[in-house]
Protein backbone atom coordinates (compact mmCIF):
# COMPACT_ATOMS: atom_id res chain seq x y z
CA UNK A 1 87.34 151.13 109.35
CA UNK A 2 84.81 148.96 111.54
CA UNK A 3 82.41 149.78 108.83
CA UNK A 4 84.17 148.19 106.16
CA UNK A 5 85.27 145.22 108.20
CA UNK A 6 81.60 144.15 108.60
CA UNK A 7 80.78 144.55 104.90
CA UNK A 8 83.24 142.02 104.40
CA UNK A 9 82.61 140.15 107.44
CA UNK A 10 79.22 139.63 105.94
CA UNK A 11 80.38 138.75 102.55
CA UNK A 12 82.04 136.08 103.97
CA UNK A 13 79.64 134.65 105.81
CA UNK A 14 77.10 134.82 102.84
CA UNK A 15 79.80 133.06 100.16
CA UNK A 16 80.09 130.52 102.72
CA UNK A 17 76.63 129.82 103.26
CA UNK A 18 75.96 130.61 99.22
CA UNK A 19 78.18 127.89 98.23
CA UNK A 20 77.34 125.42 101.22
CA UNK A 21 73.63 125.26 100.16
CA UNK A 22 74.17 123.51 96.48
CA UNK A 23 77.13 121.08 97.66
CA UNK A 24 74.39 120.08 100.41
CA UNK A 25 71.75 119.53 97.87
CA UNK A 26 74.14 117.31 95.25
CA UNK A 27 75.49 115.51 98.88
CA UNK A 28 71.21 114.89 99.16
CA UNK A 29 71.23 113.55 95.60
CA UNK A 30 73.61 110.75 96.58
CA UNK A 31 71.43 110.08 99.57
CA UNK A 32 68.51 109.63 97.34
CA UNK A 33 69.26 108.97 94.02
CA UNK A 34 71.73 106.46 91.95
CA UNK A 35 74.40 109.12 91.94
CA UNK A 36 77.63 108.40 94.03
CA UNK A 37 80.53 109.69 95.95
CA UNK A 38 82.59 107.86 92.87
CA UNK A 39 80.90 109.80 90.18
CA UNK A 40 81.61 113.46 91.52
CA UNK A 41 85.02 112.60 92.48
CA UNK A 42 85.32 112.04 95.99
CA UNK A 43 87.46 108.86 95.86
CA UNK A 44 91.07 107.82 95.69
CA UNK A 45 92.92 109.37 92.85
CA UNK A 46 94.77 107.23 90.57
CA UNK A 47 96.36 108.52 87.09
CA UNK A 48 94.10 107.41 83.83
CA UNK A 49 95.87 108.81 80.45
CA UNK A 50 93.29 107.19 78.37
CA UNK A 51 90.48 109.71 77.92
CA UNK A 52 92.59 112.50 77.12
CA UNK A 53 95.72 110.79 76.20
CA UNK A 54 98.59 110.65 77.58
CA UNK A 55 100.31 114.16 76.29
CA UNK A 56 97.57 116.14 77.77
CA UNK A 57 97.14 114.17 81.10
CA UNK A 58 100.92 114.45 82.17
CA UNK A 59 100.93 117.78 80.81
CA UNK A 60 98.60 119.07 83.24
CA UNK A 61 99.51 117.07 85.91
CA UNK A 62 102.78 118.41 85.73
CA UNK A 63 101.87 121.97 85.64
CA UNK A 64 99.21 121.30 88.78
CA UNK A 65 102.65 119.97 90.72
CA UNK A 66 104.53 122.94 89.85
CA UNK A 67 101.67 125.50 90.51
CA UNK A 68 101.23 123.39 93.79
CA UNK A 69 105.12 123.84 94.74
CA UNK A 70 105.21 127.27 93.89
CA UNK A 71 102.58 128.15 96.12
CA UNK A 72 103.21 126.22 98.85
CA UNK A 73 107.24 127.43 98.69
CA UNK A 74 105.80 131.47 98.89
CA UNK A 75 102.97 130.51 101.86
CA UNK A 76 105.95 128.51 103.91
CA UNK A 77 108.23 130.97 102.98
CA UNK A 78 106.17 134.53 103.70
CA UNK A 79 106.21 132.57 107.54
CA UNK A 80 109.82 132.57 107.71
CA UNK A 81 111.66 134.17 104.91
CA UNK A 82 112.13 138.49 105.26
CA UNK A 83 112.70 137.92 101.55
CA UNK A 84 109.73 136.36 100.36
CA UNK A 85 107.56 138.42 102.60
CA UNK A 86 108.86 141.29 101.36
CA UNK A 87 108.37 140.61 97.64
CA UNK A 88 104.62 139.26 98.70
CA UNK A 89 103.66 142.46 100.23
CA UNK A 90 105.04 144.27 97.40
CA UNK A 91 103.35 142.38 95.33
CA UNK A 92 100.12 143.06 96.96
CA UNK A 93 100.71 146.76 96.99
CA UNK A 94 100.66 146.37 93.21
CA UNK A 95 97.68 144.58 93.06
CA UNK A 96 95.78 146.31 95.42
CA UNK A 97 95.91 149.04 92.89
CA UNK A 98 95.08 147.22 89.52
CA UNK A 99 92.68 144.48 90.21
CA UNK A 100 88.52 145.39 90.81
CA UNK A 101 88.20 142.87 93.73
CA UNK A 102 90.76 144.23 96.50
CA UNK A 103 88.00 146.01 98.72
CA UNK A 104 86.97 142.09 99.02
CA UNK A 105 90.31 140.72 100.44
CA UNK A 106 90.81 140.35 104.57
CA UNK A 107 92.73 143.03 106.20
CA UNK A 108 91.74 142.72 110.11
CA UNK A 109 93.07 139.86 112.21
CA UNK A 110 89.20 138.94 112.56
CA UNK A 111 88.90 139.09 108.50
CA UNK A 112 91.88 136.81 107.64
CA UNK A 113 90.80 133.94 110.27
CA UNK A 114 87.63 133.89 108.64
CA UNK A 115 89.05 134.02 105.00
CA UNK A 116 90.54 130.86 105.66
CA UNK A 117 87.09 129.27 106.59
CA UNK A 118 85.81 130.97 102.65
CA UNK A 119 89.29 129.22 101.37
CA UNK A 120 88.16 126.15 102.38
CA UNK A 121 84.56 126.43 102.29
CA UNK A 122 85.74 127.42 98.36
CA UNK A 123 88.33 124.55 98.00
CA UNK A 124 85.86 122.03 98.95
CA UNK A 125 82.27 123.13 97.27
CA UNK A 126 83.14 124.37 94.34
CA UNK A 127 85.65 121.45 93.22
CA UNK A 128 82.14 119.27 94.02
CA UNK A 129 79.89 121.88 92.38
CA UNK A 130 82.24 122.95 88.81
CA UNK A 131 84.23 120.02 88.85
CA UNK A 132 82.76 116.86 90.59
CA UNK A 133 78.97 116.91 89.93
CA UNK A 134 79.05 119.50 86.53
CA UNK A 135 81.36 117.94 84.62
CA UNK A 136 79.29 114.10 85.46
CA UNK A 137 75.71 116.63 84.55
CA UNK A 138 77.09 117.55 80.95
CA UNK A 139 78.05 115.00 80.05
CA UNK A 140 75.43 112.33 81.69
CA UNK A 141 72.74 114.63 79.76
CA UNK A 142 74.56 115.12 76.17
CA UNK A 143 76.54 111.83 76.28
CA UNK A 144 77.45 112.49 72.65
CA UNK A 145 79.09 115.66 73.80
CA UNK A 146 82.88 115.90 73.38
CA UNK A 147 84.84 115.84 76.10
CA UNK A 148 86.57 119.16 75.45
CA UNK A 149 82.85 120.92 75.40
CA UNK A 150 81.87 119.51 78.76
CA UNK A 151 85.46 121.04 79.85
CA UNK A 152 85.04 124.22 78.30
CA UNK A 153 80.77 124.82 79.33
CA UNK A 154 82.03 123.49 82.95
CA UNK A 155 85.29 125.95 82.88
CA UNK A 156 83.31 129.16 81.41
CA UNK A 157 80.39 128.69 84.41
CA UNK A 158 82.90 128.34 87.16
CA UNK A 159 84.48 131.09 85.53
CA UNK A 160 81.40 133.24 85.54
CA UNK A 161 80.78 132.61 88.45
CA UNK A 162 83.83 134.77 89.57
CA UNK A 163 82.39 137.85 87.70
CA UNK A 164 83.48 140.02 90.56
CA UNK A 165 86.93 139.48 89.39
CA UNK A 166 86.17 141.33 86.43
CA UNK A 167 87.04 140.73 82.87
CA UNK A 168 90.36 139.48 83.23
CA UNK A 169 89.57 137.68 86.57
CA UNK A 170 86.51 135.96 84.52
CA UNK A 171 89.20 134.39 82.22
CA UNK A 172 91.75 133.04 84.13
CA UNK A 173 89.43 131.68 86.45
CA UNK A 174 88.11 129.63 83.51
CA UNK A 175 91.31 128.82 82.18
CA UNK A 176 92.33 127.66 85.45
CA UNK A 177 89.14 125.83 85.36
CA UNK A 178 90.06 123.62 82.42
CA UNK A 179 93.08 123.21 83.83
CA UNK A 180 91.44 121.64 87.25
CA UNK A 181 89.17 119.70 84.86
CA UNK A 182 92.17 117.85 83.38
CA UNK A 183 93.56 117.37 86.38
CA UNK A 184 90.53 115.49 87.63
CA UNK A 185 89.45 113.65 84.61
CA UNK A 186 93.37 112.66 84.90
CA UNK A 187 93.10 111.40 88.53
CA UNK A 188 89.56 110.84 88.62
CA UNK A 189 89.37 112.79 92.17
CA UNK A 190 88.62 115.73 93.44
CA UNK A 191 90.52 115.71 96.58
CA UNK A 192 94.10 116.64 95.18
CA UNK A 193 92.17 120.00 93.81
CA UNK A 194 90.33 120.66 96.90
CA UNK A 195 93.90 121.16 98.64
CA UNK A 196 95.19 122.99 95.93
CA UNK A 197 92.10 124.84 95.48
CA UNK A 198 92.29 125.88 99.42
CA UNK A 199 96.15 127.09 99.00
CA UNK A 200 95.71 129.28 95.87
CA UNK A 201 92.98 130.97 97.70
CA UNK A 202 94.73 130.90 101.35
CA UNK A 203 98.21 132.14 99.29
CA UNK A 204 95.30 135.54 98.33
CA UNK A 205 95.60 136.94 101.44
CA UNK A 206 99.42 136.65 102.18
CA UNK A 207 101.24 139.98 101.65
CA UNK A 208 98.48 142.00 103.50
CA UNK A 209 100.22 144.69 105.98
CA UNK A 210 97.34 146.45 107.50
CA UNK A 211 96.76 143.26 110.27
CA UNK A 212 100.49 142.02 110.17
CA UNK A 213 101.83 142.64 113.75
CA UNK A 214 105.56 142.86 111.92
């Protein structure tokens, strides 16, 4: 229904804009303050075992590669395998009926090009916001702090902030959170989770049969 399409046209445009405005202000804090690009993760990764070990480090980068191949083998793939686009939009069908946060995800031609923009918008600002500039906050301000705690407070906000998800949704966005975390404090970047970040999101809106032309 038109009606429905500009709800979520608007919900779109106001996530975008809602997470644009802090990423802007901590980009201003660079600008003017002793904080840089370095410190929220915007720089080349390169692997560093030593501040959670070595166990945990590979650990998670090795799930993160996996979780990256599996997604990007079913977005390829729902392009040019019947198969896999099959089992997506099955998949979808299934989920469209359990999870709280369907009436949210594109269905129009119009809604899916601009879902991308909110994957991105998503992928970029809040890997700065949870991951880049939080996890430096916590731990800059309680410097006796564990590292685990700064994970977890910096896991449970980003996963609160996905409230709309519901219960379940609240938790695996945090768990996925401390994975991320890992990840970073692993690499020291950002910019291998922004990409993934985009494609889990992007990979939401595969399976959708309303707007497929097929």
């Amino acid at each position: 229904m038109k009606i429905e399409e500009d709800i979520r046209v608007k919900y779109y445009v106001h996530t975008i804009i809602g997470l644009w405005i802090p990423t802007i202000f901590i980009l201003f804090l660079i600008l003017i303050t002793d904080l840089t690009l370095r410190e929220i993760g915007l720089t080349i990764p390169a692997i560093n075992p030593l501040i959670l070990g070595s166990a945990v480090t590979y650990i998670g980068l090795g799930i993160a590669f996996l979780y990256f191949l599996l997604i990007l083998y079913y977005s390829i793939g729902y392009h040019f395998s019947k198969k896999i686009k099959s089992q997506l939009t099955k998949a979808k069908e299934q989920q469209s009926a359990k999870v709280s946060f369907s009436a949210i995800l594109p269905v129009t031609k119009k809604e899916q090009k601009l879902w991308n923009y909110v994957s991105f918008t998503a992928g970029v600002t809040e890997e700065i916001i949870y991951r880049g500039f939080l996890l430096f906050a916590i731990a800059y301000l309680s410097p006796n702090v564990s590292i685990w705690l700064v994970i977890l407070l910096s896991s449970l906000l980003f996963g609160l902030a996905h409230t709309y998800q519901g219960a379940l949704g609240v938790l695996r966005t945090t768990l996925i959170g401390v994975l991320f975390s890992i990840i970073y404090i692993g690499l020291g970047s950002i910019l291998p989770l922004i990409a993934l970040h985009f494609l889990i999101d992007y990979a939401a809106k595969l399976g959708d049969t309303q707007s497929d032309p097929t």
